[in-house]
Protein backbone atom coordinates (compact mmCIF):
# COMPACT_ATOMS: atom_id res chain seq x y z
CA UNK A 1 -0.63 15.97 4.11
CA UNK A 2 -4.18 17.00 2.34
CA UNK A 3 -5.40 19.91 2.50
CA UNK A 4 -8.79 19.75 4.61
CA UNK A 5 -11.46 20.80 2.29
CA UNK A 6 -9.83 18.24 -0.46
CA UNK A 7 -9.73 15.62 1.96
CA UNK A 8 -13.33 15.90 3.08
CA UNK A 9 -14.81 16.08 -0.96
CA UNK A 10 -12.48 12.95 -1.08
CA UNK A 11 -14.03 11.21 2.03
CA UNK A 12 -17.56 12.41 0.46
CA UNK A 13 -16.80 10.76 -2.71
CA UNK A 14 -15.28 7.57 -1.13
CA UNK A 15 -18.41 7.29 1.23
CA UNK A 16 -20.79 6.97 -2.26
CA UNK A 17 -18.09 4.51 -3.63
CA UNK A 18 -18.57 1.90 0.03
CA UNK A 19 -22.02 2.53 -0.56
CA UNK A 20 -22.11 1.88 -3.96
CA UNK A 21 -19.90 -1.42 -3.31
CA UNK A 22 -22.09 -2.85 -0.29
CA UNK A 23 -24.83 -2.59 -2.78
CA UNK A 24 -23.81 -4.33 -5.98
CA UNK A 25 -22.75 -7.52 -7.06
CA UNK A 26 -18.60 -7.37 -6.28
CA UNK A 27 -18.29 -10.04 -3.85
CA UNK A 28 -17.52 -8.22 -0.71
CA UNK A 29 -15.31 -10.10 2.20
CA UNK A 30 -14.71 -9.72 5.75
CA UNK A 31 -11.73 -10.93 7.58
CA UNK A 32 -10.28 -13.29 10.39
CA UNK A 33 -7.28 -12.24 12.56
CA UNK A 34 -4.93 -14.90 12.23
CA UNK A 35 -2.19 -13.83 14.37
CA UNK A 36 -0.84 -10.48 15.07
CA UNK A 37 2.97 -8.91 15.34
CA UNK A 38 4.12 -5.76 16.87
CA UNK A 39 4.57 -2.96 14.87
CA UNK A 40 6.90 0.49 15.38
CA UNK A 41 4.31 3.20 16.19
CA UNK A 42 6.34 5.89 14.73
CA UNK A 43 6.45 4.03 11.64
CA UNK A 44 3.96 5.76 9.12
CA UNK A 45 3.53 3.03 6.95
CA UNK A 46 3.66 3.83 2.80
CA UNK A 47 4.88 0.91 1.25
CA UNK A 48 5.02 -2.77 2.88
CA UNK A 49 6.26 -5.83 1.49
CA UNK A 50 7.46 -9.51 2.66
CA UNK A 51 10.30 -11.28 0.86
CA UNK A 52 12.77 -14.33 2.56
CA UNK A 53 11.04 -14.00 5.75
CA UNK A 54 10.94 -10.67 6.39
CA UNK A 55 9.22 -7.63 6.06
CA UNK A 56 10.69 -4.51 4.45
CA UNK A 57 8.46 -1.06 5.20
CA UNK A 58 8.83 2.47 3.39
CA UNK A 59 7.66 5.22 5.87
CA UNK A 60 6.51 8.98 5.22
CA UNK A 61 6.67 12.23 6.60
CA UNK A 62 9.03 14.95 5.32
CA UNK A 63 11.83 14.42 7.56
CA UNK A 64 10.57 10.96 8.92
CA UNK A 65 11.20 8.72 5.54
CA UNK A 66 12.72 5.69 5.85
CA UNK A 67 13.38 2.05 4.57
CA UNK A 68 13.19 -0.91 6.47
CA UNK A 69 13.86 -4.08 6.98
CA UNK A 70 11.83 -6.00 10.00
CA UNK A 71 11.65 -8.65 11.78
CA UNK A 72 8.31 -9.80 11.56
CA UNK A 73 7.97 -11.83 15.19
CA UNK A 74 9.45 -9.27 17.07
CA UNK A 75 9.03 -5.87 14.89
CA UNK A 76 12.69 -4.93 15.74
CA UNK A 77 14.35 -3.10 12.95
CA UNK A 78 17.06 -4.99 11.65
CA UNK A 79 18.55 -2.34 8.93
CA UNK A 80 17.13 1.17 7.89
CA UNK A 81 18.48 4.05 5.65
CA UNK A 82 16.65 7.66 6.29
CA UNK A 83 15.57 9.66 3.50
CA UNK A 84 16.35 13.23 3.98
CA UNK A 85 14.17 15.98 3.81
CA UNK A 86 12.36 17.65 1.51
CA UNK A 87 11.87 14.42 -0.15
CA UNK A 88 8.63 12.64 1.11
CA UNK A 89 9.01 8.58 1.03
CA UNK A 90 6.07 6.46 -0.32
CA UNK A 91 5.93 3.25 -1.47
CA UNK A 92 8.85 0.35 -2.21
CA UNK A 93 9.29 -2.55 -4.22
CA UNK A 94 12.03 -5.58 -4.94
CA UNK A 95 13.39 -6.03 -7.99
CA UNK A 96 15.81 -8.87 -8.48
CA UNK A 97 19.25 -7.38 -6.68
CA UNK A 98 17.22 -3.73 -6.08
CA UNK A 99 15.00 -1.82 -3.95
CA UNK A 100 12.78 0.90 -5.41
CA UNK A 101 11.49 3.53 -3.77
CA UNK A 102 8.53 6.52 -4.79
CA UNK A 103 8.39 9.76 -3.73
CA UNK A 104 5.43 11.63 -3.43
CA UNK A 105 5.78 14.79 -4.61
CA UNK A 106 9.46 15.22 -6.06
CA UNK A 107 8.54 13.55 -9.33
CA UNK A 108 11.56 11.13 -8.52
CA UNK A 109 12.66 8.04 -7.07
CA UNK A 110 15.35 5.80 -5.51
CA UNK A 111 17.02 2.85 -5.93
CA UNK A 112 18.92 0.91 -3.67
CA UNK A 113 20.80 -2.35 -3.36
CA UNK A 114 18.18 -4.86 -1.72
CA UNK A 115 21.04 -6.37 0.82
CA UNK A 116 23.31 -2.77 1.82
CA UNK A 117 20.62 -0.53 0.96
CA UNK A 118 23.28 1.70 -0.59
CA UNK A 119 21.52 3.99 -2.69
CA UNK A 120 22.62 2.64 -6.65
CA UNK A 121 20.83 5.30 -8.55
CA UNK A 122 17.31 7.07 -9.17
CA UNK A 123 15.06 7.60 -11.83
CA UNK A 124 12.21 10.26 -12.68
CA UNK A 125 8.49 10.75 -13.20
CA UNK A 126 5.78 13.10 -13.86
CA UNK A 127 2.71 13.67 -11.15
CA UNK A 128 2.91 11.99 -7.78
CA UNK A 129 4.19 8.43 -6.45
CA UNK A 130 2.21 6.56 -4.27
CA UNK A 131 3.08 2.96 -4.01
CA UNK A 132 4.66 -0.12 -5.97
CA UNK A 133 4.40 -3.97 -6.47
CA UNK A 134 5.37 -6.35 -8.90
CA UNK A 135 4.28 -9.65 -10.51
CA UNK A 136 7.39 -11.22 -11.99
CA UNK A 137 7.18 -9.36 -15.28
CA UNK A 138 6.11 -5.44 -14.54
CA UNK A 139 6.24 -3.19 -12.15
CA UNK A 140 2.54 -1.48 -11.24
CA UNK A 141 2.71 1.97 -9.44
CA UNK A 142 -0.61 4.20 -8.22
CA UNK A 143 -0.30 7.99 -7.88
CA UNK A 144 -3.37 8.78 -5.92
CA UNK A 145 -5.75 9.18 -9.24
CA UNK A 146 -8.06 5.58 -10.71
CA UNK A 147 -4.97 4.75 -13.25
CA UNK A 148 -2.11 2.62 -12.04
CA UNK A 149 1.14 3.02 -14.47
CA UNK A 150 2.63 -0.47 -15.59
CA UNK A 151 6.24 0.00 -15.44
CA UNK A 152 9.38 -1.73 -17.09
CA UNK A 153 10.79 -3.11 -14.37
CA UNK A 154 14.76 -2.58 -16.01
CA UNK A 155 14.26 1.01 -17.14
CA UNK A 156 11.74 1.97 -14.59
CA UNK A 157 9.76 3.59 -17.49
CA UNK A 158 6.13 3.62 -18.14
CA UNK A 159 5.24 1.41 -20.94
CA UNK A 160 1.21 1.13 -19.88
CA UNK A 161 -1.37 1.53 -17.68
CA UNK A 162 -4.82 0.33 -15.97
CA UNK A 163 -7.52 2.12 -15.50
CA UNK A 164 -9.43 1.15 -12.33
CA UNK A 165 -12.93 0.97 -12.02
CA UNK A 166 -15.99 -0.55 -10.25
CA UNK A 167 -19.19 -0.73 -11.70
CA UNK A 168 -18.24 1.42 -14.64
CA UNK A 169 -16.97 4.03 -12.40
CA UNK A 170 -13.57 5.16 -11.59
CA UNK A 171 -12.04 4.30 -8.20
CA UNK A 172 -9.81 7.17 -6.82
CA UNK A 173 -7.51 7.07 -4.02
CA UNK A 174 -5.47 3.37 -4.82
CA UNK A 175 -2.90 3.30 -2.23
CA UNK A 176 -0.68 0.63 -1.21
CA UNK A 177 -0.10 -1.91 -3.83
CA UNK A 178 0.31 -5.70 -3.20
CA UNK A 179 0.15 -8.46 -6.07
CA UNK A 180 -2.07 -11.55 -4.31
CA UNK A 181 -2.59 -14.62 -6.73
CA UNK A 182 -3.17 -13.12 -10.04
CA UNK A 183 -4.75 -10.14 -8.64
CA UNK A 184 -3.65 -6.22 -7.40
CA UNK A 185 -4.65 -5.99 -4.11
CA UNK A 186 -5.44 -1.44 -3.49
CA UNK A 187 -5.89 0.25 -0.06
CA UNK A 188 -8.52 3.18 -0.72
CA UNK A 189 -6.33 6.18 1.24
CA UNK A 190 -9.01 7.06 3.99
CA UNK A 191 -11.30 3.62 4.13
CA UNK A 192 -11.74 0.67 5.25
CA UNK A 193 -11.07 -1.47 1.68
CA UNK A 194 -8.89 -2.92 0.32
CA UNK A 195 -9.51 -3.59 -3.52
CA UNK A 196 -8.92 -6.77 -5.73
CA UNK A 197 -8.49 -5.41 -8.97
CA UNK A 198 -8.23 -7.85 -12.48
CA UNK A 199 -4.91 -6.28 -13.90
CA UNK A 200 -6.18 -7.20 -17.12
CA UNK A 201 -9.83 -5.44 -17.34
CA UNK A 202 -8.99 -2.79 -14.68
CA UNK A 203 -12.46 -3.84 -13.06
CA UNK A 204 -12.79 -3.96 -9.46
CA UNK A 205 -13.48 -7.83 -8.80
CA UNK A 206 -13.79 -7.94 -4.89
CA UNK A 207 -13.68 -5.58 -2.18
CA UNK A 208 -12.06 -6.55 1.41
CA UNK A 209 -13.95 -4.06 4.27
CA UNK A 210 -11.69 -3.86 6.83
CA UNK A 211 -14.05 -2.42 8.93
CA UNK A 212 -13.07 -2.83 13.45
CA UNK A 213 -9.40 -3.85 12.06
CA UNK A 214 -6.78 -1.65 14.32
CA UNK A 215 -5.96 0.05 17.10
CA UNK A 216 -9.47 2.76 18.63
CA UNK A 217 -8.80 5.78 16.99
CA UNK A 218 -8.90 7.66 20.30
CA UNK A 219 -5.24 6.18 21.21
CA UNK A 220 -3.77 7.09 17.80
CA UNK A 221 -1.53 10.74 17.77
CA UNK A 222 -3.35 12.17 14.74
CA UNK A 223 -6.36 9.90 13.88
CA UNK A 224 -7.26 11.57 10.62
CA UNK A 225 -3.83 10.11 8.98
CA UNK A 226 -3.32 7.32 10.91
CA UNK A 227 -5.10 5.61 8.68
CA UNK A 228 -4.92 1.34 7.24
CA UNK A 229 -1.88 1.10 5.01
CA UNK A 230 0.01 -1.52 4.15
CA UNK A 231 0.01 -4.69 2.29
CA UNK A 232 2.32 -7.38 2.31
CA UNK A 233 1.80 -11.35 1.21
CA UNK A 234 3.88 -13.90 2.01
CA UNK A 235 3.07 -16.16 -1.39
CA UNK A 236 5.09 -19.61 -0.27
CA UNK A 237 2.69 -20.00 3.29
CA UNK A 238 -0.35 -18.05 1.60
CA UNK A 239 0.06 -15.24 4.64
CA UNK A 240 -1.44 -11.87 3.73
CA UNK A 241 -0.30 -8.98 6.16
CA UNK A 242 -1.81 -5.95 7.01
CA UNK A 243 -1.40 -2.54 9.06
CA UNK A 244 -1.78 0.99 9.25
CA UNK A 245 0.00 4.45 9.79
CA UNK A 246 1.64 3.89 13.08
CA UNK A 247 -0.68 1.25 14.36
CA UNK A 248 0.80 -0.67 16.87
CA UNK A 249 0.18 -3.77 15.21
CA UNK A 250 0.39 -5.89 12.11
CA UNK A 251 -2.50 -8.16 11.66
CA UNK A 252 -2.23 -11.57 9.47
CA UNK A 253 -5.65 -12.07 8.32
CA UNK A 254 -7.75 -14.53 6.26
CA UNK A 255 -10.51 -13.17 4.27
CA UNK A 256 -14.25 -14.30 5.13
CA UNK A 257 -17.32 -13.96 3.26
CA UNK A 258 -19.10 -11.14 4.13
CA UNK A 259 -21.85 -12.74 6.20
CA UNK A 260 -19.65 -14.61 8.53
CA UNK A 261 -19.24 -11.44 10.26
């Protein structure tokens, strides 16, 4: 949870950045609802991927952290382990045999056997953890600032990094992490986007605006948080997934250009 004042100089800043984007050359895309799937409104989404047909979702809260395997037709939980408190879960990733998890302000995190989810180990880190994906070779982690850490995906140490910008300018606030065809696929924390960043340049090379996606805020407990999160691609049907802090729904979308909207 943010501290007010810090959240609202981030919103300010992140209002110039969708300006900034709607008015330069990054190709900008809308989107197409596909399909949609019930989601667990109590789940507050962190990390979200899809692997063998199903999903697996990290949720937060101090005391509400969990891991989870779902069943994406149906949204029933089909295995969980809880996360105890005071440890805050963030985002997860699959790494052959092993689940990896972030914590957001404990400066370590967890790793678990992908099938059991019998915790195997855990590993440390300075600053904050955010969210993970992967791309068959590393392991790419945000911690709320523009610089995503590349990590070794065996030792789970940092071995580089990307720094994230659009039009020259930093990009603050990369979320939830998803790898999509070559490309890292950000949620801005507290907008609308979702970013397609070139892992190799660090330069913001399309924006997704999200904008009308989700549940009115006026039905959600605590509007504010429950915010778009969560990104998860299914890579064999070409599905891309995505939801929000306990949104009711998860929406498979196509992207659209812009002025289809």
């Amino acid at each position: 949870m943010k501290k007010p004042l810090f959240r609202l100089l981030i919103l300010l800043s992140l209002c110039l950045a969708s300006a900034a984007f709607a008015q330069s050359a990054i190709p900008i895309y809308g989107y197409k609802v596909v399909r949609t799937y019930p989601h667990d409104t109590s789940a507050y989404t962190e990390g979200l991927f899809y692997l063998n047909g199903y999903l697996y979702e990290s949720t937060g809260t101090e005391g509400g952290s969990t891991i989870r395997k779902v069943d994406l037709a149906t949204g029933k939980v089909l295995q969980k382990v809880d996360l105890p408190p005071p440890d805050y879960g963030e985002g997860i990733v699959a790494w052959k045999n092993r689940l990896i998890e972030l914590t957001w302000q404990s400066q370590r995190g967890y790793i678990y056997d992908l099938h059991s989810f019998k915790r195997v180990g855990q590993f440390t880190y300075p600053g904050e953890g955010w969210a993970l994906t992967e791309d068959g070779k590393h392991i790419y982690m945000s911690d709320g600032t523009p610089t995503l850490r590349v990590l070794d995906p065996e030792t789970l140490k940092q071995v580089g990094k990307i720094d994230v910008t659009a039009l020259g300018r930093p990009v603050v606030n990369l979320n939830e992490l998803e790898w999509v065809k070559g490309k890292i696929y950000a949620n801005v924390w507290l907008t609308h986007n979702i970013v397609q960043i070139d892992p190799a340049s660090g330069k913001v090379v399309g924006v997704i605006n999200l904008t009308g996606l989700g549940p009115d805020p006026q039905t959600l407990s605590d509007p504010s948080n429950d915010v778009l999160n969560g990104i998860a691609y299914d890579a064999k049907h070409d599905r891309l997934f995505v939801t929000g802090k306990r949104w009711p729904l998860i929406y498979e979308i196509t992207l659209t250009p812009q002025s289809d909207n």
